[in-house]
Protein backbone atom coordinates (compact mmCIF):
# COMPACT_ATOMS: atom_id res chain seq x y z
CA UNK A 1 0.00 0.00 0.00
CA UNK A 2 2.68 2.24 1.14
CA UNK A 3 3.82 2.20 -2.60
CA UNK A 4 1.27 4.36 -3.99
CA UNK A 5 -0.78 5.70 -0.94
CA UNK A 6 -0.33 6.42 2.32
CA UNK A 7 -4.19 6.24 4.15
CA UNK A 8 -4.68 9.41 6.11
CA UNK A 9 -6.65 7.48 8.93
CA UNK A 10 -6.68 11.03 11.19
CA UNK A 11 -7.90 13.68 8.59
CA UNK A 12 -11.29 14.00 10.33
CA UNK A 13 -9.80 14.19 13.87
CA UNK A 14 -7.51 16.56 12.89
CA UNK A 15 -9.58 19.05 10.82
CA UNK A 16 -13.10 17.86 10.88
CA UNK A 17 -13.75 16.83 7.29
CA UNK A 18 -12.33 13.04 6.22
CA UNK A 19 -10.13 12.49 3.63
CA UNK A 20 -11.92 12.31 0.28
CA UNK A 21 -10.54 9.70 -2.20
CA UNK A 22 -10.05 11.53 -5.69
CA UNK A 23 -10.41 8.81 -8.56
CA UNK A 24 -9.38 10.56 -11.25
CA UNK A 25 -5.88 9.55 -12.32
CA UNK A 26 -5.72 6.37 -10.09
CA UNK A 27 -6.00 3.07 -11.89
CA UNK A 28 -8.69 0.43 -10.98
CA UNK A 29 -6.24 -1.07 -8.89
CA UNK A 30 -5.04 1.03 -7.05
CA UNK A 31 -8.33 2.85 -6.13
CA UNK A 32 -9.73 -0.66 -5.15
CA UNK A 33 -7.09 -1.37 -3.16
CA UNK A 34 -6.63 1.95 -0.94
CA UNK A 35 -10.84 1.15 -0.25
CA UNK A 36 -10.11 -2.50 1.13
CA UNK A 37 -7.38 -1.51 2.64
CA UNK A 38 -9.58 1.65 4.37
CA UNK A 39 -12.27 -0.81 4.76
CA UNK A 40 -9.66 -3.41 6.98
CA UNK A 41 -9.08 -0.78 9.13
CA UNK A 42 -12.96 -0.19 9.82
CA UNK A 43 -12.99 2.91 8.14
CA UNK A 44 -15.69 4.30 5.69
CA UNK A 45 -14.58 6.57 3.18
CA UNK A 46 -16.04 8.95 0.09
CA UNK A 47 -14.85 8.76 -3.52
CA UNK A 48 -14.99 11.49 -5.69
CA UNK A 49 -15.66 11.69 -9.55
CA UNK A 50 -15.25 7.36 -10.22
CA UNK A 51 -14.82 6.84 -14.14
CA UNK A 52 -17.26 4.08 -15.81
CA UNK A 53 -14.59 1.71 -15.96
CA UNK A 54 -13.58 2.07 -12.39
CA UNK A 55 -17.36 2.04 -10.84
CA UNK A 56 -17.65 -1.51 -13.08
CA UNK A 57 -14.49 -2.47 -11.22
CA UNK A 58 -15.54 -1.46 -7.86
CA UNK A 59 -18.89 -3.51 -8.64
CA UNK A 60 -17.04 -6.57 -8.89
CA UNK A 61 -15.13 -5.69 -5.43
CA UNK A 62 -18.17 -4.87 -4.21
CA UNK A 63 -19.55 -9.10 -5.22
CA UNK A 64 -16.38 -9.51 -3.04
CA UNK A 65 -17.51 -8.42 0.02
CA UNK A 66 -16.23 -4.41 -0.56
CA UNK A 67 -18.75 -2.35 0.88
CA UNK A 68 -19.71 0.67 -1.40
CA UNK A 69 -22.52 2.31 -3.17
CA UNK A 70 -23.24 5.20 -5.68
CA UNK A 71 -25.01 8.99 -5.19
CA UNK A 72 -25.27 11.81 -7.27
CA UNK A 73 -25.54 9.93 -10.55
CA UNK A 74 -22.54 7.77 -9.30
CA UNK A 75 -20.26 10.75 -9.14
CA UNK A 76 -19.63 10.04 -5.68
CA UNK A 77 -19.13 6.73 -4.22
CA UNK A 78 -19.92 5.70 -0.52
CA UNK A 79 -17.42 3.37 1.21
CA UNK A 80 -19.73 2.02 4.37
CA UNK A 81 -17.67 3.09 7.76
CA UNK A 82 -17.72 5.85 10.57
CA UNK A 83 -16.28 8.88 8.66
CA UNK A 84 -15.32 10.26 12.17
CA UNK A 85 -17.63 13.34 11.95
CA UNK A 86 -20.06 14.57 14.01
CA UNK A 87 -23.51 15.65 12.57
CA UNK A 88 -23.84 19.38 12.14
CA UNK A 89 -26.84 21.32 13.44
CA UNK A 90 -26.36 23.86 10.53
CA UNK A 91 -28.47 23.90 7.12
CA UNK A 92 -26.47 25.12 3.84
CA UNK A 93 -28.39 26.40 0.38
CA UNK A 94 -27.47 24.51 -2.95
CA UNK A 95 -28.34 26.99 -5.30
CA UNK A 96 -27.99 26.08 -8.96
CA UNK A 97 -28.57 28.83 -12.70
CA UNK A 98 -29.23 26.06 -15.14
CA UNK A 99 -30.55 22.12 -15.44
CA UNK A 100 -26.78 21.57 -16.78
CA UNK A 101 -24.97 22.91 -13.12
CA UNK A 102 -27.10 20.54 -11.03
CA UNK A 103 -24.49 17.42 -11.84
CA UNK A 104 -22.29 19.07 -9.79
CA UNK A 105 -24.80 20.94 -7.31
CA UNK A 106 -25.85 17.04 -6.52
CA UNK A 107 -22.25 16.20 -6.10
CA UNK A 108 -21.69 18.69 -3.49
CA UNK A 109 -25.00 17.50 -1.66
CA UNK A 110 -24.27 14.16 -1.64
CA UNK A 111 -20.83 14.91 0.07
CA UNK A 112 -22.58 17.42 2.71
CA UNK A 113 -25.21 14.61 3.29
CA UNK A 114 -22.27 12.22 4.00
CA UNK A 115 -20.43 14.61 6.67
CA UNK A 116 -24.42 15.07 8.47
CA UNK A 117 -24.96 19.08 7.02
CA UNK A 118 -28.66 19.44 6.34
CA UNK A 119 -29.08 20.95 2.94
CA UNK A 120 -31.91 22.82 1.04
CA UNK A 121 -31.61 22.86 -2.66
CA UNK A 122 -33.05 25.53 -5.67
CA UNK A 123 -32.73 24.35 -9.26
CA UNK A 124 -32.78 26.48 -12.18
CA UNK A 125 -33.17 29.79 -10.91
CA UNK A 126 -30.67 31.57 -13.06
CA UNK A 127 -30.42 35.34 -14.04
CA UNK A 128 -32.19 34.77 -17.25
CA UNK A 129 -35.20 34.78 -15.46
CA UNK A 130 -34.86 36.80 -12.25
CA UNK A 131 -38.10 35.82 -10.68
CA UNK A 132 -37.56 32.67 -10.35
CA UNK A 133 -34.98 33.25 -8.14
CA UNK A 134 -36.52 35.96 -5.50
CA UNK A 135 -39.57 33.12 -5.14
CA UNK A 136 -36.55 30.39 -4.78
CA UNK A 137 -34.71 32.54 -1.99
CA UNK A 138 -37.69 33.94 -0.27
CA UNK A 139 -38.42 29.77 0.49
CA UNK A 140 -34.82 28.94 1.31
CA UNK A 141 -34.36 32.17 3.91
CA UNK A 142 -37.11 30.49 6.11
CA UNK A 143 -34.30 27.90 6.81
CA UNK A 144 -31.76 30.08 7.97
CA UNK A 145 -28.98 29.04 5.69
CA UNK A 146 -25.38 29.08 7.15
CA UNK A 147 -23.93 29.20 3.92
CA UNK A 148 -25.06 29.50 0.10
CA UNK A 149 -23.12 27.59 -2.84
CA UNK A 150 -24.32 28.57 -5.97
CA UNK A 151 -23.26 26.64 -9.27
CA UNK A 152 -23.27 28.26 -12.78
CA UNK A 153 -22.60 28.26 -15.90
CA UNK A 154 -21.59 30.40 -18.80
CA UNK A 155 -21.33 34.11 -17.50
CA UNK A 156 -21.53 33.08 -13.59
CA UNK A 157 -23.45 35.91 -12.83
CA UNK A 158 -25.92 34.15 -10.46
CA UNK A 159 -23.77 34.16 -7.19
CA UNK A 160 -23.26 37.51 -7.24
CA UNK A 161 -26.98 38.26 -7.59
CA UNK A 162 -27.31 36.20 -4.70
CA UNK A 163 -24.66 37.96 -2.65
CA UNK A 164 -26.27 41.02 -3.10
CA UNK A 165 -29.47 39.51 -1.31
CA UNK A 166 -28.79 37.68 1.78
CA UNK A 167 -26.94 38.18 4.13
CA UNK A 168 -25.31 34.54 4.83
CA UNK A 169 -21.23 33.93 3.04
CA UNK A 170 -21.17 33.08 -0.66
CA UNK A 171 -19.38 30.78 -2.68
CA UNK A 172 -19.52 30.59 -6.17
CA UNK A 173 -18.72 27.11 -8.30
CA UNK A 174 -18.16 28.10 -12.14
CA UNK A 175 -19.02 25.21 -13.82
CA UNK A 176 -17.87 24.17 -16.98
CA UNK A 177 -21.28 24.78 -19.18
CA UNK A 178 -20.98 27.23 -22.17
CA UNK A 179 -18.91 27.45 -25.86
CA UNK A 180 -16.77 29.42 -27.78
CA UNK A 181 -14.57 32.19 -26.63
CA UNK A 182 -14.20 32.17 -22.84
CA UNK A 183 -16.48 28.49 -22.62
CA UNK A 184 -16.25 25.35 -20.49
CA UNK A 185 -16.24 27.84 -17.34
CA UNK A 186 -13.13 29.98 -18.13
CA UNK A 187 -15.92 33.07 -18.15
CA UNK A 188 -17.87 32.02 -15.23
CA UNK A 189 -14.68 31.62 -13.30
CA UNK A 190 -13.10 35.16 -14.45
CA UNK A 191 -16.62 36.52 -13.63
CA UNK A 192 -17.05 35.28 -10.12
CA UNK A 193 -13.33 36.74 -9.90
CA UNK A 194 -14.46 39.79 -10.42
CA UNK A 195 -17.38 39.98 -8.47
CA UNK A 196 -18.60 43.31 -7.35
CA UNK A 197 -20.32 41.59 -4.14
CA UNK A 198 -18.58 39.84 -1.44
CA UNK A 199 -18.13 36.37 -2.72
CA UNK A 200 -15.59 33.51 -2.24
CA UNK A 201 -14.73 31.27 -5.34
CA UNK A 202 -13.56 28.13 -6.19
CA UNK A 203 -11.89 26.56 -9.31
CA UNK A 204 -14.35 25.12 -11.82
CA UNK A 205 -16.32 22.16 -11.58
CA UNK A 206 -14.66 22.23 -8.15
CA UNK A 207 -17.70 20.44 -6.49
CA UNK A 208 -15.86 18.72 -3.45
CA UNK A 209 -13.70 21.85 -2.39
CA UNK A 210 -17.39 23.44 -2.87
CA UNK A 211 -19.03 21.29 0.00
CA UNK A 212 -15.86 20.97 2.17
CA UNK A 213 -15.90 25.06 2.43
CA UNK A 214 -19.79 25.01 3.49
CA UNK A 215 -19.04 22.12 5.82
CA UNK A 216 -16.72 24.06 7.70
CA UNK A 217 -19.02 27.69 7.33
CA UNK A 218 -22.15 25.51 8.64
CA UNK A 219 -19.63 23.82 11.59
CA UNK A 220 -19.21 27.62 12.61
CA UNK A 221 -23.24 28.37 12.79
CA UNK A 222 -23.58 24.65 14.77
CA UNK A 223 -23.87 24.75 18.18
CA UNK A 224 -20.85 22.40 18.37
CA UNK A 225 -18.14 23.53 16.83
CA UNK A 226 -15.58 21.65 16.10
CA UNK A 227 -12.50 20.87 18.33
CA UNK A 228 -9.54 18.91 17.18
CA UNK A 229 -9.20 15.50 19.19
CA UNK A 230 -5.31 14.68 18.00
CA UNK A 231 -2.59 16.72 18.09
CA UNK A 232 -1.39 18.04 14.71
CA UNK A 233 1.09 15.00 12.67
CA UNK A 234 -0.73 12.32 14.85
């Protein structure tokens, strides 16, 4: 194991969020093997962004006795396990501008989910039709959001709109929906850059980072907030 990955067992002690297995880049192999070996040790575990080939492979683990399932249109992939986190008495808004950012507005949900952060969700409520969003955030207000992640597309206004209307932090996720000049995100993420309200950002398509950030935001609006139970290295 130690040959290609080294299992960060304490992640969640030390900083309240467990360590999130990226798939991309790893081959079948390997990812199957850092999730038995995670599973030996009694640990559950979350996989992020599985290819086709790799979820068939993890399938045929899972015949084996490997205990995972799919979310989020089997972008994210559930290792059965104490992630070592404590629910969080904190509700964050999922806010996405078109149909084609809710991929990875349902990736970021499923992660919250996993790390107990109650979530509220608005679809579809981008600037090309303004009313749609005052009804959406009018509903999602009532629940007191710690934190608002809003995905989009193409010119990435929406989370700016939306930091000019509530009060709760920001984060923008440009995702990589539009063509030609400045496409697949490159102007979403330049706009969100330059945002004229108070917004934090993220690269694009940058789902995980997304939820990790409100995950920590909502920890600070719990009534528990987190401590660190391990010194730092341990």
């Amino acid at each position: 194991m130690d040959r290609y990955a080294r299992i960060d067992h304490a992640r969640a002690r030390r900083i309240g969020v467990p360590e999130i297995v990226l798939a991309e880049g790893k081959s079948d192999e390997h990812l199957a093997g850092i999730l038995w070996e995670l599973q030996r040790r009694g640990l559950g575990a979350l996989v992020s962004r599985p290819t086709p080939r790799q979820l068939r492979r993890l399938e045929r683990e899972a015949r084996k006795g490997l205990r995972v399932r799919s979310s989020a249109g089997k972008r994210v992939v559930r290792l059965s396990g104490p992630l070592g986190v404590e629910p969080i008495d904190a509700t964050v808004a999922l806010v996405a501008a078109g149909t084609s950012d809710v991929p990875l507005a349902e990736e970021s949900h499923a992660i919250l989910v996993e790390l107990g952060v109650r979530c509220v969700t608005a679809y579809d409520v981008g600037v090309a039709g303004l009313h749609r969003l005052v009804r959406a955030l009018r509903v999602l207000e009532r629940r007191s959001p710690a934190a608002y992640v809003v995905f989009a597309g193409r010119e990435g206004a929406l989370p700016t709109v939306v930091s000019g209307l509530v009060a709760a932090p920001v984060l923008g996720v440009p995702v990589s929906v539009g063509y030609g000049r400045g496409g697949q995100g490159e102007a979403a993420l330049n706009a969100m850059l330059q945002s004229c309200a108070p917004i934090a950002v993220v690269n694009i398509d940058a789902a995980v980072p997304a939820a990790l950030w409100a995950a920590r935001v909502a920890r600070q609006r719990s009534r528990a907030p987190f401590r660190a139970r391990g010194s730092f290295g341990r």
